[in-house]
N, C-alpha and C. Protein backbone atom coordinates (compact mmCIF):
# COMPACT_ATOMS: atom_id res chain seq x y z
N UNK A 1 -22.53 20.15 6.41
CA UNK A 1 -21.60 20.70 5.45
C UNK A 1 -22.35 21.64 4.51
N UNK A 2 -21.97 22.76 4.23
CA UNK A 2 -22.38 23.62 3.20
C UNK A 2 -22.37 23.41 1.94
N UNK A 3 -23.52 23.48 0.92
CA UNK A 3 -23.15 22.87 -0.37
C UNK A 3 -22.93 23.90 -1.36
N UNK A 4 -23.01 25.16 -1.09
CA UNK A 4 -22.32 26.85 -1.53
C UNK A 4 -20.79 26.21 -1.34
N UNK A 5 -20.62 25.91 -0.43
CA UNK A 5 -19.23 25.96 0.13
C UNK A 5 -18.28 25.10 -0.66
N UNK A 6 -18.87 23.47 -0.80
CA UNK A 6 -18.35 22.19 -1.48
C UNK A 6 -18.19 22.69 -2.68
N UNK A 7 -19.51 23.45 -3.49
CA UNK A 7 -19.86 23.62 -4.99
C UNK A 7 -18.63 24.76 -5.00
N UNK A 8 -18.22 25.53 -5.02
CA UNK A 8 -17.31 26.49 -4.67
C UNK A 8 -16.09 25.83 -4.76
N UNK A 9 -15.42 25.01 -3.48
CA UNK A 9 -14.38 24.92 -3.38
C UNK A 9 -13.86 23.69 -4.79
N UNK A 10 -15.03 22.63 -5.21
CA UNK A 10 -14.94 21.62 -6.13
C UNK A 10 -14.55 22.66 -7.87
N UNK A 11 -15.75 23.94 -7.81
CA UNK A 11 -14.87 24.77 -8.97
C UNK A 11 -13.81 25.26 -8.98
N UNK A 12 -13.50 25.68 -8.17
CA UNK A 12 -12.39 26.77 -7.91
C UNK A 12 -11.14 25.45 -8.70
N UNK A 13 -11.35 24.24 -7.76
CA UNK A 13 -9.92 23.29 -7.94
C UNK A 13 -10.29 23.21 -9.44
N UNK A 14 -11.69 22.90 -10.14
CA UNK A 14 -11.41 23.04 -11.60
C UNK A 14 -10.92 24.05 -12.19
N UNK A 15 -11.25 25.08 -11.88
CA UNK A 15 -10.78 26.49 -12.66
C UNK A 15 -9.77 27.19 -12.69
N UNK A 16 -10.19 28.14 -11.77
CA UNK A 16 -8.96 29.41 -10.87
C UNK A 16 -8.22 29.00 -10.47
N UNK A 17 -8.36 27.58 -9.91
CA UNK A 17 -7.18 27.25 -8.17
C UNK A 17 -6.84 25.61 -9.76
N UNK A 18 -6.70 25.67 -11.16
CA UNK A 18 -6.45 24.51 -11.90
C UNK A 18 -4.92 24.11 -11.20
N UNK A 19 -4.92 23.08 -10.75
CA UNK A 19 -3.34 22.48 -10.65
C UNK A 19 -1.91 22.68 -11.53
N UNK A 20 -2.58 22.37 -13.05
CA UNK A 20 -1.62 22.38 -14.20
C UNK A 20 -1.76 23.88 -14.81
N UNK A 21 -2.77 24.46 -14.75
CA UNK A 21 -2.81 25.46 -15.94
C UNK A 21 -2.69 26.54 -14.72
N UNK A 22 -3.10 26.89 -13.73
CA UNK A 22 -3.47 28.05 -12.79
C UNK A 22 -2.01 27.89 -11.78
N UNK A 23 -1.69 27.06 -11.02
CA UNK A 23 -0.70 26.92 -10.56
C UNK A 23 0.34 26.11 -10.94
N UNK A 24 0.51 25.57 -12.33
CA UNK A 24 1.65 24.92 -12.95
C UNK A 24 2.18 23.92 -12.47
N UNK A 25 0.86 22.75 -11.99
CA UNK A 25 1.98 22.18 -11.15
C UNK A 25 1.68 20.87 -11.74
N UNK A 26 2.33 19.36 -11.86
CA UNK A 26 1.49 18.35 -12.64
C UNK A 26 2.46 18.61 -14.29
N UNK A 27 2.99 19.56 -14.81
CA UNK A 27 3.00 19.99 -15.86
C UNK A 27 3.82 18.58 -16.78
N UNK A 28 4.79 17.59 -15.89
CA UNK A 28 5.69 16.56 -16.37
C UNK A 28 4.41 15.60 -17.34
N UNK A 29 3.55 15.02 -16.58
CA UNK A 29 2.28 14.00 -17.08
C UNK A 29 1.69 15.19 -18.31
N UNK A 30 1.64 16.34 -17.67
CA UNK A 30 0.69 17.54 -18.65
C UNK A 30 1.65 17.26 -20.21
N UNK A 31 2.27 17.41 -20.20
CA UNK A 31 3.67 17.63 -21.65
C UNK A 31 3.36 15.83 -21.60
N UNK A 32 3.89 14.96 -21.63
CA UNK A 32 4.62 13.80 -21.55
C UNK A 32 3.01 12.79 -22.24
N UNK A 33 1.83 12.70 -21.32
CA UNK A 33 1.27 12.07 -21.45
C UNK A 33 -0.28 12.33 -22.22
N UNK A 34 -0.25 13.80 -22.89
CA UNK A 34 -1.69 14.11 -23.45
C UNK A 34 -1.37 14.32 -24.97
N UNK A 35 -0.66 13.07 -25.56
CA UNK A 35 -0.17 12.90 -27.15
C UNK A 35 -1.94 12.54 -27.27
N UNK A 36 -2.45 11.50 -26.61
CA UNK A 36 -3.58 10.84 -27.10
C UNK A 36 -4.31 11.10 -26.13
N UNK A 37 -5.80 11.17 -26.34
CA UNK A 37 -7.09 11.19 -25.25
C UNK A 37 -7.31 10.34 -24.33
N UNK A 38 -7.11 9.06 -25.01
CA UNK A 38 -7.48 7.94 -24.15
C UNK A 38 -6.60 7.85 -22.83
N UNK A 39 -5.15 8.14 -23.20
CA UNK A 39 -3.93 7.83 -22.57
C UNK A 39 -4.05 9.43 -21.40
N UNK A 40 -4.24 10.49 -21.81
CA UNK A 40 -4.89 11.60 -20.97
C UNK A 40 -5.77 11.24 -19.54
N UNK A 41 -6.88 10.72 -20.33
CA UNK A 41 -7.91 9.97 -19.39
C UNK A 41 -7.39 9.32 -18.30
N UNK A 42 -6.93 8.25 -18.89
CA UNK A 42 -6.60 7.29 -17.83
C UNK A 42 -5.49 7.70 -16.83
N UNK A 43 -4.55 8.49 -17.41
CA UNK A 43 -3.55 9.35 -16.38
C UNK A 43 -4.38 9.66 -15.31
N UNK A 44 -5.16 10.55 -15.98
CA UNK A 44 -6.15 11.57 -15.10
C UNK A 44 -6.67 10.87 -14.21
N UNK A 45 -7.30 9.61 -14.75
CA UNK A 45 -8.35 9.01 -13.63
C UNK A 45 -7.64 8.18 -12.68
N UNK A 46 -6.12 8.10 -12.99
CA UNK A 46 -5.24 7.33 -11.87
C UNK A 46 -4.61 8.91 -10.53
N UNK A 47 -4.59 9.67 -11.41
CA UNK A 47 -4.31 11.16 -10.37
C UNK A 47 -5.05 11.58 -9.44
N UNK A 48 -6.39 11.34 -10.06
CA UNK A 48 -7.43 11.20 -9.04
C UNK A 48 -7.72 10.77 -8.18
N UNK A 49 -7.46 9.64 -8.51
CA UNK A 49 -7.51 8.60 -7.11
C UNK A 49 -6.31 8.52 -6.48
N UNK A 50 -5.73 8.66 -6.46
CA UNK A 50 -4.18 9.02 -5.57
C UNK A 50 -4.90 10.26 -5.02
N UNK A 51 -4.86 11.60 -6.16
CA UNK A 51 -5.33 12.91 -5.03
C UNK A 51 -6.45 12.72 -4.19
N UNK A 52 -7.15 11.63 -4.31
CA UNK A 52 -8.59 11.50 -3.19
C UNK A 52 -7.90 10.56 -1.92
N UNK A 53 -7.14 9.74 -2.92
CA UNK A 53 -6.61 8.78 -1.64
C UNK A 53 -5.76 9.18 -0.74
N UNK A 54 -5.10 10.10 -1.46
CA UNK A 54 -3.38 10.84 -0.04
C UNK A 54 -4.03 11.85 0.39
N UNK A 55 -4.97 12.48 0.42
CA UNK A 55 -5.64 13.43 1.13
C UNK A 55 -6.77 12.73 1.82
N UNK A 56 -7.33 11.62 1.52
CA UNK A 56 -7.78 10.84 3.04
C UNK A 56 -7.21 10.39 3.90
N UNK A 57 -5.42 10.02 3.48
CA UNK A 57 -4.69 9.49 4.49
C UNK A 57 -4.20 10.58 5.23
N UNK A 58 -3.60 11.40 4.20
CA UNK A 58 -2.50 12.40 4.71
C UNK A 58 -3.58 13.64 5.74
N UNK A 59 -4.48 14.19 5.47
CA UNK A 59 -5.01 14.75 6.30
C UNK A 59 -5.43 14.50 7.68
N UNK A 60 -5.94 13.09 8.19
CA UNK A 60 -5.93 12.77 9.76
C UNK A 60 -4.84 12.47 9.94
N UNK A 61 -3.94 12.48 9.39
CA UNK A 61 -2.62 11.98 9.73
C UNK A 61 -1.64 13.12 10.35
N UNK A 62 -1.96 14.30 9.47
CA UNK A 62 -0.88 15.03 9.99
C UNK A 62 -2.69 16.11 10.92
N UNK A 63 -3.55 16.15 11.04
CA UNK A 63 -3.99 16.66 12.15
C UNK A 63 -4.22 15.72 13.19
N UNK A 64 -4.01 14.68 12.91
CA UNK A 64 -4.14 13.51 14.61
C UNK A 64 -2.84 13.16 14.94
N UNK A 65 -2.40 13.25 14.01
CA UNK A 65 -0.50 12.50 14.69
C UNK A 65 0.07 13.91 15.21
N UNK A 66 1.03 14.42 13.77
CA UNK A 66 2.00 15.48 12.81
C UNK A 66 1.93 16.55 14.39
N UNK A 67 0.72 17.15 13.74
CA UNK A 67 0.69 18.66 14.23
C UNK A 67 0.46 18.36 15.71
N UNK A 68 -0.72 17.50 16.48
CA UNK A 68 -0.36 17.67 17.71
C UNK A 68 0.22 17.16 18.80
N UNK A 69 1.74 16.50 18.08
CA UNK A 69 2.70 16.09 18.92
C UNK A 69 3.83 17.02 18.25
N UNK A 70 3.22 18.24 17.75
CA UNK A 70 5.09 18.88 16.70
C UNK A 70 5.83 18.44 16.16
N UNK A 71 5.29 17.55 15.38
CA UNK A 71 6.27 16.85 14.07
C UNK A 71 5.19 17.07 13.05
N UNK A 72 5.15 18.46 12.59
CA UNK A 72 4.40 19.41 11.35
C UNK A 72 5.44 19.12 10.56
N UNK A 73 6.62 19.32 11.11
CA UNK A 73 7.51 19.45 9.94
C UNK A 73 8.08 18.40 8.95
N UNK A 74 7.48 17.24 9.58
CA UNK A 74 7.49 15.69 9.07
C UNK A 74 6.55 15.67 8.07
N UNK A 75 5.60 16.74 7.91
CA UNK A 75 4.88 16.19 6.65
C UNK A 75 5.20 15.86 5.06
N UNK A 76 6.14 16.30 4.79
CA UNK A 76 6.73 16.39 3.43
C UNK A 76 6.62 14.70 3.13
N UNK A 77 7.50 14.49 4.25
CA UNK A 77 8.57 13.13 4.13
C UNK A 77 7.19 12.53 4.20
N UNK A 78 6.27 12.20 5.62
CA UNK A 78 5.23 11.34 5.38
C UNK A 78 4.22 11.34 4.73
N UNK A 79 4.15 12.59 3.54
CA UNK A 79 3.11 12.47 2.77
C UNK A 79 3.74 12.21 1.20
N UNK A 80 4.86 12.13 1.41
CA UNK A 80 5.60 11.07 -0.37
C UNK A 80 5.31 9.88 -0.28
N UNK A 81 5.68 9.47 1.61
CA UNK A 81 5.87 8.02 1.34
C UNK A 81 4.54 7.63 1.14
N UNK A 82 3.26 8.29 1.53
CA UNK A 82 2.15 7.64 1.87
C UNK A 82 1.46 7.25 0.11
N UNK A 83 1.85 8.65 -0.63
CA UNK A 83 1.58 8.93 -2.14
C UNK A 83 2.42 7.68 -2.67
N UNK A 84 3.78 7.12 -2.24
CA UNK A 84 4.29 6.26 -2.86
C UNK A 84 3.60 4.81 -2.69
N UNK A 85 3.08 4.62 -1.75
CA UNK A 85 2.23 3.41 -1.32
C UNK A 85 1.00 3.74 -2.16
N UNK A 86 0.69 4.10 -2.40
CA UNK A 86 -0.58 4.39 -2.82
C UNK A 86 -0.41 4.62 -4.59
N UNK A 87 0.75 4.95 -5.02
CA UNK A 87 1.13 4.81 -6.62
C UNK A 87 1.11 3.61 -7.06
N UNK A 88 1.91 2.71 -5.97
CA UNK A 88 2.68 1.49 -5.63
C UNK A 88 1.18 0.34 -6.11
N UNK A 89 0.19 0.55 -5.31
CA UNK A 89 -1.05 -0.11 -4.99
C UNK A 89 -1.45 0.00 -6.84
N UNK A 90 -1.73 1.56 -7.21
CA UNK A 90 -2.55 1.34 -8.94
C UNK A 90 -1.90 1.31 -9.69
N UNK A 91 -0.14 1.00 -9.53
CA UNK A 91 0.60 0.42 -10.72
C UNK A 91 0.24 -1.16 -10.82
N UNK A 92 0.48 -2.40 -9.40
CA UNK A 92 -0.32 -3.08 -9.57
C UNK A 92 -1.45 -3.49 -10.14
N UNK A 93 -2.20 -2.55 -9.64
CA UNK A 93 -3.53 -3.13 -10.14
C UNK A 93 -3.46 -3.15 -12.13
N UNK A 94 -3.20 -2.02 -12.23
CA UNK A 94 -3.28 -1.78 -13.71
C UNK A 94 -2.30 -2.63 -14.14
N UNK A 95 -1.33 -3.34 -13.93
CA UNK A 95 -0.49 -3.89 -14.41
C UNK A 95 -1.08 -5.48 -14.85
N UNK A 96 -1.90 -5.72 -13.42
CA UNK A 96 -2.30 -7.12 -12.88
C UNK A 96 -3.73 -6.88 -14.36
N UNK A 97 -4.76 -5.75 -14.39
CA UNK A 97 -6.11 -5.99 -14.47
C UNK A 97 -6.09 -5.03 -16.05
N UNK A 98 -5.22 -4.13 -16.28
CA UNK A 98 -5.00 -3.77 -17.54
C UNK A 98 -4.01 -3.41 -18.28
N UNK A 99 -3.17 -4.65 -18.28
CA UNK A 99 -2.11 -4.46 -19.23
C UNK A 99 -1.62 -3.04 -20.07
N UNK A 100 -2.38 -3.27 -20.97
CA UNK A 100 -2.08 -2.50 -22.47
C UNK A 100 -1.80 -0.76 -21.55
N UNK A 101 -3.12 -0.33 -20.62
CA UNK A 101 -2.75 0.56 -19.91
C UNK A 101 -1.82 0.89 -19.25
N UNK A 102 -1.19 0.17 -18.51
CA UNK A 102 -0.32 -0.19 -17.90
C UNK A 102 0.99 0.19 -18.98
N UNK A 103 0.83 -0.40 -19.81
CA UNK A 103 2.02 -0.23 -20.85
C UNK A 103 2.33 1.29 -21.75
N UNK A 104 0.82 1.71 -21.74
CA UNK A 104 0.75 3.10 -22.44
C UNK A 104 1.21 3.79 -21.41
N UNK A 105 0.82 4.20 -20.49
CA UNK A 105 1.45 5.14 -19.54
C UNK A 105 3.25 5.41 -19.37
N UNK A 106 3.34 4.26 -18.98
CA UNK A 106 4.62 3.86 -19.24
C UNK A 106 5.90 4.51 -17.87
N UNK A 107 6.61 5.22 -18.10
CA UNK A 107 7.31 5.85 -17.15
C UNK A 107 6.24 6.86 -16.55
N UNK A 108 5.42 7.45 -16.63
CA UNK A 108 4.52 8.56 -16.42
C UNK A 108 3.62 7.84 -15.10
N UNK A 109 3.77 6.81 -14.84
CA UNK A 109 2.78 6.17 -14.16
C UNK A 109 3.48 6.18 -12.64
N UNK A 110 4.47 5.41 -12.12
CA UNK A 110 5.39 5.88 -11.42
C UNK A 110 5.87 7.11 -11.00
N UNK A 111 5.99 8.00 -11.71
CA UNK A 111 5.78 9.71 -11.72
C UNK A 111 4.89 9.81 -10.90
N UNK A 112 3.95 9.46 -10.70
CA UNK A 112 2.98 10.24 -10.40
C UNK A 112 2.99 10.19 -8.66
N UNK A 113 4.47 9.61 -8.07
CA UNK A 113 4.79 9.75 -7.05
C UNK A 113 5.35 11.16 -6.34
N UNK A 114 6.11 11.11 -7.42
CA UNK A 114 6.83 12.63 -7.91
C UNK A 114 5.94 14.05 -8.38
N UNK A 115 4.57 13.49 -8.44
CA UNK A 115 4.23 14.74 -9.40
C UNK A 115 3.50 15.65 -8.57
N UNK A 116 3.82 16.54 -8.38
CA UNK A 116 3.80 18.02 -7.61
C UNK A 116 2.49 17.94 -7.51
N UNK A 117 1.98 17.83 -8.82
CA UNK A 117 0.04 18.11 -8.33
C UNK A 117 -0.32 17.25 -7.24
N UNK A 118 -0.20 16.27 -7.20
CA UNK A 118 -0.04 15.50 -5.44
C UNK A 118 0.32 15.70 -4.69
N UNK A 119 0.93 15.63 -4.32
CA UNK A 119 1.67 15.99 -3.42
C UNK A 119 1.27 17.92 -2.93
N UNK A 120 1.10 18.38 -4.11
CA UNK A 120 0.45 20.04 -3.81
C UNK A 120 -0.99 19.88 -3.35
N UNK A 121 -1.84 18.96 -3.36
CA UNK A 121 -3.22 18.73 -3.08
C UNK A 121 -3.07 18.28 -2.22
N UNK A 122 -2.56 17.69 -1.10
CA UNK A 122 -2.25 17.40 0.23
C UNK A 122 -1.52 18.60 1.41
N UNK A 123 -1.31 19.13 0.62
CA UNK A 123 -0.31 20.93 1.65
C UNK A 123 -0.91 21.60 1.44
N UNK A 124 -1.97 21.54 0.37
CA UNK A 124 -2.17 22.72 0.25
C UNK A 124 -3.41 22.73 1.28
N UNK A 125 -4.59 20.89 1.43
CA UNK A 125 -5.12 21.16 2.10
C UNK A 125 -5.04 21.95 3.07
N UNK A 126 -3.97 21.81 3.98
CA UNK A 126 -3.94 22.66 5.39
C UNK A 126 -3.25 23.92 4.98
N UNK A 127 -2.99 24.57 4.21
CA UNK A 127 -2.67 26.06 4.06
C UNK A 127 -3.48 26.94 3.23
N UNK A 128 -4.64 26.45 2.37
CA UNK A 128 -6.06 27.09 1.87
C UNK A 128 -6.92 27.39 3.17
N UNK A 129 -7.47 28.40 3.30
CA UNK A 129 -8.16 29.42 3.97
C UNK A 129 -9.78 28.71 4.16
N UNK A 130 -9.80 28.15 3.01
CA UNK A 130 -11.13 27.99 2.86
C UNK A 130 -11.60 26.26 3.10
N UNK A 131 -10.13 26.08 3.22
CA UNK A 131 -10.44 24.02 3.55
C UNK A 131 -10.50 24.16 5.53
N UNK A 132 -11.56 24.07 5.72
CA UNK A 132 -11.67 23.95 7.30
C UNK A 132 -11.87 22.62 8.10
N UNK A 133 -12.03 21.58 7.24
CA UNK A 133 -12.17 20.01 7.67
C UNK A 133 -11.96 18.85 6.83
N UNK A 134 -12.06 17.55 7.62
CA UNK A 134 -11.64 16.96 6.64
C UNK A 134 -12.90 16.31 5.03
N UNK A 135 -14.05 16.76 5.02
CA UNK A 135 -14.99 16.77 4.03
C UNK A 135 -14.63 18.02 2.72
N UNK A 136 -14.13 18.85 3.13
CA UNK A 136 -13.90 20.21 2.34
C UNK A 136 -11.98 19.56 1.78
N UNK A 137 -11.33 19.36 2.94
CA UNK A 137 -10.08 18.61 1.72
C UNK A 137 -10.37 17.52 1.33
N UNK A 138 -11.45 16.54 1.21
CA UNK A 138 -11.53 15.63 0.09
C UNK A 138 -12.22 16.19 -1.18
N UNK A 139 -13.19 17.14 -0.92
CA UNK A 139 -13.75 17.78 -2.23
C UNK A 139 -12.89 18.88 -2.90
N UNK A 140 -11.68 19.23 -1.88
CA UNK A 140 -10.70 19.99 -2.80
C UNK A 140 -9.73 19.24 -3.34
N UNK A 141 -9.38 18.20 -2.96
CA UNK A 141 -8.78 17.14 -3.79
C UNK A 141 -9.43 16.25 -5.05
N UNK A 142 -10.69 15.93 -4.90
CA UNK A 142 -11.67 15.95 -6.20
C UNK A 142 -11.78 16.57 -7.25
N UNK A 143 -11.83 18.68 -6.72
CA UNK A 143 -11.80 19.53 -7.81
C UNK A 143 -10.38 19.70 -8.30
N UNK A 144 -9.62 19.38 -7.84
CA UNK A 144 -8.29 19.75 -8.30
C UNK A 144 -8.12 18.26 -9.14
N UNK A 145 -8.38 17.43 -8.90
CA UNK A 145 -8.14 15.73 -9.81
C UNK A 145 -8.90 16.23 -10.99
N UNK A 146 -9.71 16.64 -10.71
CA UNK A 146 -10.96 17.13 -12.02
C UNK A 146 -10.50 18.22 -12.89
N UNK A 147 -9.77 19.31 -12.05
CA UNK A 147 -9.26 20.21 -13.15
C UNK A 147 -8.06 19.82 -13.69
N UNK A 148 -7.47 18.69 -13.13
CA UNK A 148 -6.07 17.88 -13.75
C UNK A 148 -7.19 17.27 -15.44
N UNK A 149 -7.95 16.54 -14.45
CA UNK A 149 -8.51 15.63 -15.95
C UNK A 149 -8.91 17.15 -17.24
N UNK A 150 -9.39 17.66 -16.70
CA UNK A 150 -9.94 18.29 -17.83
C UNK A 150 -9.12 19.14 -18.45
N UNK A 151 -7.95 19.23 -17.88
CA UNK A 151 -6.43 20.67 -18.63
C UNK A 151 -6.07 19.10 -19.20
N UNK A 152 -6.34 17.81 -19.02
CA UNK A 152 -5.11 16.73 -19.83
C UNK A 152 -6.42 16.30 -20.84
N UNK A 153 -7.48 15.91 -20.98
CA UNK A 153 -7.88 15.80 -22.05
C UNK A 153 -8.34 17.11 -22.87
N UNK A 154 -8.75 18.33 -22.42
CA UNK A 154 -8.54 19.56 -23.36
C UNK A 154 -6.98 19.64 -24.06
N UNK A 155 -5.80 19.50 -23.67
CA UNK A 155 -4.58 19.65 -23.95
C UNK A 155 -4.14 18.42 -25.00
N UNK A 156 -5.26 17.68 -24.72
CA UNK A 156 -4.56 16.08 -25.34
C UNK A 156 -5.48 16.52 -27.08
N UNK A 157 -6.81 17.03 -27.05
CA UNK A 157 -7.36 17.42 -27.99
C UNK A 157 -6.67 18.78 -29.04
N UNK A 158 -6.36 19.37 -28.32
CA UNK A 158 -5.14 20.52 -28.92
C UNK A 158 -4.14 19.95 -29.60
N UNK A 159 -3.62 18.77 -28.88
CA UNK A 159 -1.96 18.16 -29.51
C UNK A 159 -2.84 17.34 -30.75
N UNK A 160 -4.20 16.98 -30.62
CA UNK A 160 -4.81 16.25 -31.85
C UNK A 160 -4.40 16.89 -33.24
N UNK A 161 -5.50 18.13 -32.57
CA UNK A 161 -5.46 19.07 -34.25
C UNK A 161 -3.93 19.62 -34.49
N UNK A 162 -3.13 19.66 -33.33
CA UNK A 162 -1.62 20.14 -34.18
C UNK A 162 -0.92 19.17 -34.74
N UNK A 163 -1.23 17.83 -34.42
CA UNK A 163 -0.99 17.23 -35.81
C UNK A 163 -1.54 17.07 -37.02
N UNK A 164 -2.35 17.65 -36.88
CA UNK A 164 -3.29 17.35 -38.36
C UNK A 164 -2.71 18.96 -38.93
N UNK A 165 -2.18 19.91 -38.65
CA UNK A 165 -2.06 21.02 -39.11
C UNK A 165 -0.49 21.14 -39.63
N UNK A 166 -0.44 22.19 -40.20
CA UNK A 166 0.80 22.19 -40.94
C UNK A 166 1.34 24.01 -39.74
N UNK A 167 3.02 23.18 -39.09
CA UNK A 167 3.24 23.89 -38.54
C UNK A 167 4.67 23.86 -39.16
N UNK A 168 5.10 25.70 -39.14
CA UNK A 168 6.34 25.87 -39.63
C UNK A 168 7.41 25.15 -38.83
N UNK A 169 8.80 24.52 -39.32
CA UNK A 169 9.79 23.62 -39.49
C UNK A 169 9.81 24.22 -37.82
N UNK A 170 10.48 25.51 -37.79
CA UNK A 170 10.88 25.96 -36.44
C UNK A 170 10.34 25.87 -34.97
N UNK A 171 9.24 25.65 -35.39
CA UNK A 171 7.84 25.17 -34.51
C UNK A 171 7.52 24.06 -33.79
N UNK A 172 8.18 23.32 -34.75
CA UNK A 172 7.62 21.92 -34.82
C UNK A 172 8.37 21.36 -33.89
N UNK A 173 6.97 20.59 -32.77
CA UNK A 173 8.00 19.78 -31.21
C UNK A 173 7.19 20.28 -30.57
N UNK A 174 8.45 20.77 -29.54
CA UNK A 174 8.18 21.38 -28.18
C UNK A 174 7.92 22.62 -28.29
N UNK A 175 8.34 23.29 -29.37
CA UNK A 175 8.12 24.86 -29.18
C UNK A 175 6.19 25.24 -29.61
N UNK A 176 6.33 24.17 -30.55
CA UNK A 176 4.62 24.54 -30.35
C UNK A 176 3.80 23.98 -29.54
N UNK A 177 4.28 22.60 -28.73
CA UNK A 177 3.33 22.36 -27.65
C UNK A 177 3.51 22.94 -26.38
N UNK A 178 4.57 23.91 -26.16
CA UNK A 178 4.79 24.71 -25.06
C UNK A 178 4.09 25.96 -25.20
N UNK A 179 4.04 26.73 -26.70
CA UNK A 179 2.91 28.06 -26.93
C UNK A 179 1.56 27.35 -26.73
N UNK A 180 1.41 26.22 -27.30
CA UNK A 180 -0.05 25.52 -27.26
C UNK A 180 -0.50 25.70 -25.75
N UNK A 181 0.33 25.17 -25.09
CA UNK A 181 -0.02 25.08 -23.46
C UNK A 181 -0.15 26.57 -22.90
N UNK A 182 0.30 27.74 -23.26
CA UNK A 182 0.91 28.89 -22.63
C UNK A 182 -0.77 29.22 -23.23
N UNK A 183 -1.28 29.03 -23.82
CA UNK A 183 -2.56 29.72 -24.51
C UNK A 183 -4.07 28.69 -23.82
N UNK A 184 -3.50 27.78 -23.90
CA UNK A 184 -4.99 26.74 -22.81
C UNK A 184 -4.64 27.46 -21.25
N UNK A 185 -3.06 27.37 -20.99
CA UNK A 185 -3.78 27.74 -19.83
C UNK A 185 -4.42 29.61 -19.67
N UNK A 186 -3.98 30.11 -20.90
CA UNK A 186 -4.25 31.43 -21.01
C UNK A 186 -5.28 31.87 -20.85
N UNK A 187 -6.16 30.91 -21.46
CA UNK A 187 -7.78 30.65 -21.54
C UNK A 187 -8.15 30.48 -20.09
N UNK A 188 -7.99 29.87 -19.03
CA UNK A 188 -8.37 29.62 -17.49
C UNK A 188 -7.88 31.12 -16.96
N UNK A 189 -7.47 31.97 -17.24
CA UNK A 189 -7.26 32.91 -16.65
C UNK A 189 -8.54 33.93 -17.06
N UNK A 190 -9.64 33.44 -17.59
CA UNK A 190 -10.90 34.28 -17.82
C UNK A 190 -12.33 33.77 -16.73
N UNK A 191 -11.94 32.33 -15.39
CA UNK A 191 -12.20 32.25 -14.54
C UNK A 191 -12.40 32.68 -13.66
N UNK A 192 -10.95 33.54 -13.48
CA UNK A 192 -10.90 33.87 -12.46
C UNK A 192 -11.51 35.25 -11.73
N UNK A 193 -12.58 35.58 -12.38
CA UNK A 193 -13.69 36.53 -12.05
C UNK A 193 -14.71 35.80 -11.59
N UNK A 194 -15.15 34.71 -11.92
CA UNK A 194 -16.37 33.96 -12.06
C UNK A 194 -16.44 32.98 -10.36
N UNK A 195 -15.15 32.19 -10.08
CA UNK A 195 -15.51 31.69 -8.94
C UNK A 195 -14.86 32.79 -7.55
């Protein structure tokens, strides 16, 4: 395996190719769940492991089953359900091994069956140019979990200081954590020279 190649494709999913900020996708957990850092984190580090885990399943799956018997077009359906088993598995656990977590997340946790950045890190493996096996879509599912974590605790640190700041009446909510967001991810668009 090439390590130009890994180091590459692992930035890109942080940066240029970001899930939430570069291709908008993830954005429900992005808004919903980066009030606090801690609660950011742990989103993040449960997204992760789903995006590492449905792209170990879902990739031999749809190149050993899917594609070469022509049921490509089955992937949608068998890569929710596989993401849903696999949500299914670290709501358990966190429920069983950390409560309070479990409780902070809250509806957002379940989501994350639903949440596009998954489900987009599994399709996209096989329609990126540059994912040619299955070692290169687990490290593009890594960089993309990684640029999830780091747009939700950068974003979760932003929503910090806008509470500590005095924002005009009209502002105040959604309209400033939606400019807030329109400007972090504004900032990732100075990447995209670099990888």
């Amino acid at each position: 395996m090439d390590i130009g190649k890994i180091l590459t494709i692992l930035l890109a999913g942080i940066t240029t190719d970001n899930m939430v900020l570069s291709k908008f996708m993830g954005i429900c957990p992005f808004l919903g769940v980066s009030k606090k850092i801690n609660t950011a984190l742990s989103m993040s580090v449960a997204v992760i492991f789903v995006m590492l885990m449905a792209t170990a399943a879902t990739y031999p799956i749809y190149s050993g089953l899917l594609e070469p018997n022509g049921l490509g077009y089955l992937q949608t359906v068998v890569f929710i359900l596989i993401i849903a088993a696999l949500v299914q598995l670290v709501e358990i656990v966190l429920k069983r091994f950390i409560p309070p977590l479990y409780s902070a997340l809250g509806i957002y946790l379940p989501l994350i069956t639903t949440n596009c950045a998954v489900l987009g890190i599994t399709l996209l493996n096989f329609t990126d140019a540059r994912i040619t096996n299955y070692g290169e879509a687990l490290f593009n599912a890594l960089g993309s979990g990684l640029g999830f974590l780091i747009a939700m605790v950068l974003f979760a640190g932003v929503r910090g200081r806008l509470e500590e700041s005095s924002i005009p009446e009209s502002l105040q909510g959604l309209p400033i954590t939606l400019i807030s967001a329109a400007i972090v991810s504004l900032s990732f668009l100075g990447f995209a020279g670099i990888v």
